[in-house]
Protein backbone atom coordinates (compact mmCIF):
# COMPACT_ATOMS: atom_id res chain seq x y z
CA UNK A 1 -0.24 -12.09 -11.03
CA UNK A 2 -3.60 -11.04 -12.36
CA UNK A 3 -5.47 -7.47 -12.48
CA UNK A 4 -2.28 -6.39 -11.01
CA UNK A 5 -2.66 -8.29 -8.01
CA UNK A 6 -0.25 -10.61 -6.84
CA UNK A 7 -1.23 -14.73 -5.78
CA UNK A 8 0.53 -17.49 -3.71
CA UNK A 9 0.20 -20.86 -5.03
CA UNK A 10 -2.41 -22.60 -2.69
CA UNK A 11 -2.58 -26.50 -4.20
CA UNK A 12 -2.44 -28.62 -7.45
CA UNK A 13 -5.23 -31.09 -8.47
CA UNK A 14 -4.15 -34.31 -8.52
CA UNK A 15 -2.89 -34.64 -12.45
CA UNK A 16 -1.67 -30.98 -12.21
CA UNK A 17 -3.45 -29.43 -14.69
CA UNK A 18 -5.30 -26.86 -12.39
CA UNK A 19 -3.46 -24.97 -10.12
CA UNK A 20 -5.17 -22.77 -7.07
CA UNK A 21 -3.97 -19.97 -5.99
CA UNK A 22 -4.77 -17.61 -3.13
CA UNK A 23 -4.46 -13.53 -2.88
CA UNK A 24 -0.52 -12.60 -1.13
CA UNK A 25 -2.56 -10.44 1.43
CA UNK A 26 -4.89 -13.66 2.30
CA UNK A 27 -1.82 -13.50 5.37
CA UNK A 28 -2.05 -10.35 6.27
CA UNK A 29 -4.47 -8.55 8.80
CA UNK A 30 -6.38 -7.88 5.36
CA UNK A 31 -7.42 -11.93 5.37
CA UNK A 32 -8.46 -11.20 1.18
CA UNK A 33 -10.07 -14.29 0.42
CA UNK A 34 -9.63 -13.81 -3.37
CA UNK A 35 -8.58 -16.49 -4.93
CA UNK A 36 -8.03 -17.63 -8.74
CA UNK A 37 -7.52 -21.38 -10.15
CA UNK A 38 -5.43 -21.17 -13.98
CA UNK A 39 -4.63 -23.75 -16.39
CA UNK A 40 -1.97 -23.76 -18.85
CA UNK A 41 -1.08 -20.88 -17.63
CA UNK A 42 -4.80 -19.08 -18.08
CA UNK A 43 -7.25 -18.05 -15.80
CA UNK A 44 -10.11 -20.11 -15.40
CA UNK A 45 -11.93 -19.21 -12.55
CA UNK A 46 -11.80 -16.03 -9.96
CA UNK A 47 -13.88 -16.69 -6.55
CA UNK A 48 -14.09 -13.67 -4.54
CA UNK A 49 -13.65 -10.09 -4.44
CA UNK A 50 -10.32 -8.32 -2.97
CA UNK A 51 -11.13 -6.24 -0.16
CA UNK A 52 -7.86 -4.49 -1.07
CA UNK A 53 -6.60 -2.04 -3.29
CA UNK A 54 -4.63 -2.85 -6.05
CA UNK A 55 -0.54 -1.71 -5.49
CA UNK A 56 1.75 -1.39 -8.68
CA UNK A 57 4.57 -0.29 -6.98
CA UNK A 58 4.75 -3.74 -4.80
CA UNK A 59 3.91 -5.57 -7.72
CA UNK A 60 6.94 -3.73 -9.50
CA UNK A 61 9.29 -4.02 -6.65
CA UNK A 62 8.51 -8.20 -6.52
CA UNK A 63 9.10 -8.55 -10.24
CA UNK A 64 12.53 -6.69 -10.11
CA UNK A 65 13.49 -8.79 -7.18
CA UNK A 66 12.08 -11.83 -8.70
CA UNK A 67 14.45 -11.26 -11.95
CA UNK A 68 17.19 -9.93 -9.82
CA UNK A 69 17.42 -13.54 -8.14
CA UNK A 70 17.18 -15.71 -11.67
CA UNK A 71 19.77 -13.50 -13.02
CA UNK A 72 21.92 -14.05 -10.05
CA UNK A 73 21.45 -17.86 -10.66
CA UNK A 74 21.80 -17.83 -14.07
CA UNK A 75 25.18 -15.81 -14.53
CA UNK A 76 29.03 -15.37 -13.19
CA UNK A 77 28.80 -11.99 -13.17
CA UNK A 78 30.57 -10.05 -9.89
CA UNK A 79 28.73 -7.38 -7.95
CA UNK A 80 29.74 -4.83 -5.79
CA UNK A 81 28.22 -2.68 -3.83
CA UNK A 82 29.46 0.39 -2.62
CA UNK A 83 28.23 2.78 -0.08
């Protein structure tokens, strides 16, 4: 994530130290050719503009789901649902 928008890894370099990733809405009918390459974890580069606007609440919604699933992997604890 960065400027509250949300990125799909694209491709490594070769000795993985840069990684390139590409807007989430690049596959949508938006086609946002945003894209940012990081390092260590850091941004080093941002190549064109989002022709989007920004949305906390999906960002919001994917993090909770996101921690939802490593918490399900990373404990025994039952659920239940009930309707």
């Amino acid at each position: 994530m960065d400027q509250g928008r949300m990125f799909v890894k694209q491709k490594t370099n070769k000795d993985g130290t840069i990684i390139y990733w590409q807007c989430t809405e690049y596959r949508t009918a938006n086609k946002c050719p945003a894209r940012i390459s990081t390092s260590n974890g850091e941004v080093r580069s941002r190549t064109n503009r989002h022709n989007h606007d920004a949305s906390p609440t999906k960002v919001e919604v994917k993090s909770f789901i996101t921690a939802a699933k490593e918490r399900a992997v990373g404990t025994n604890e039952v659920s239940f649902i009930t309707f």
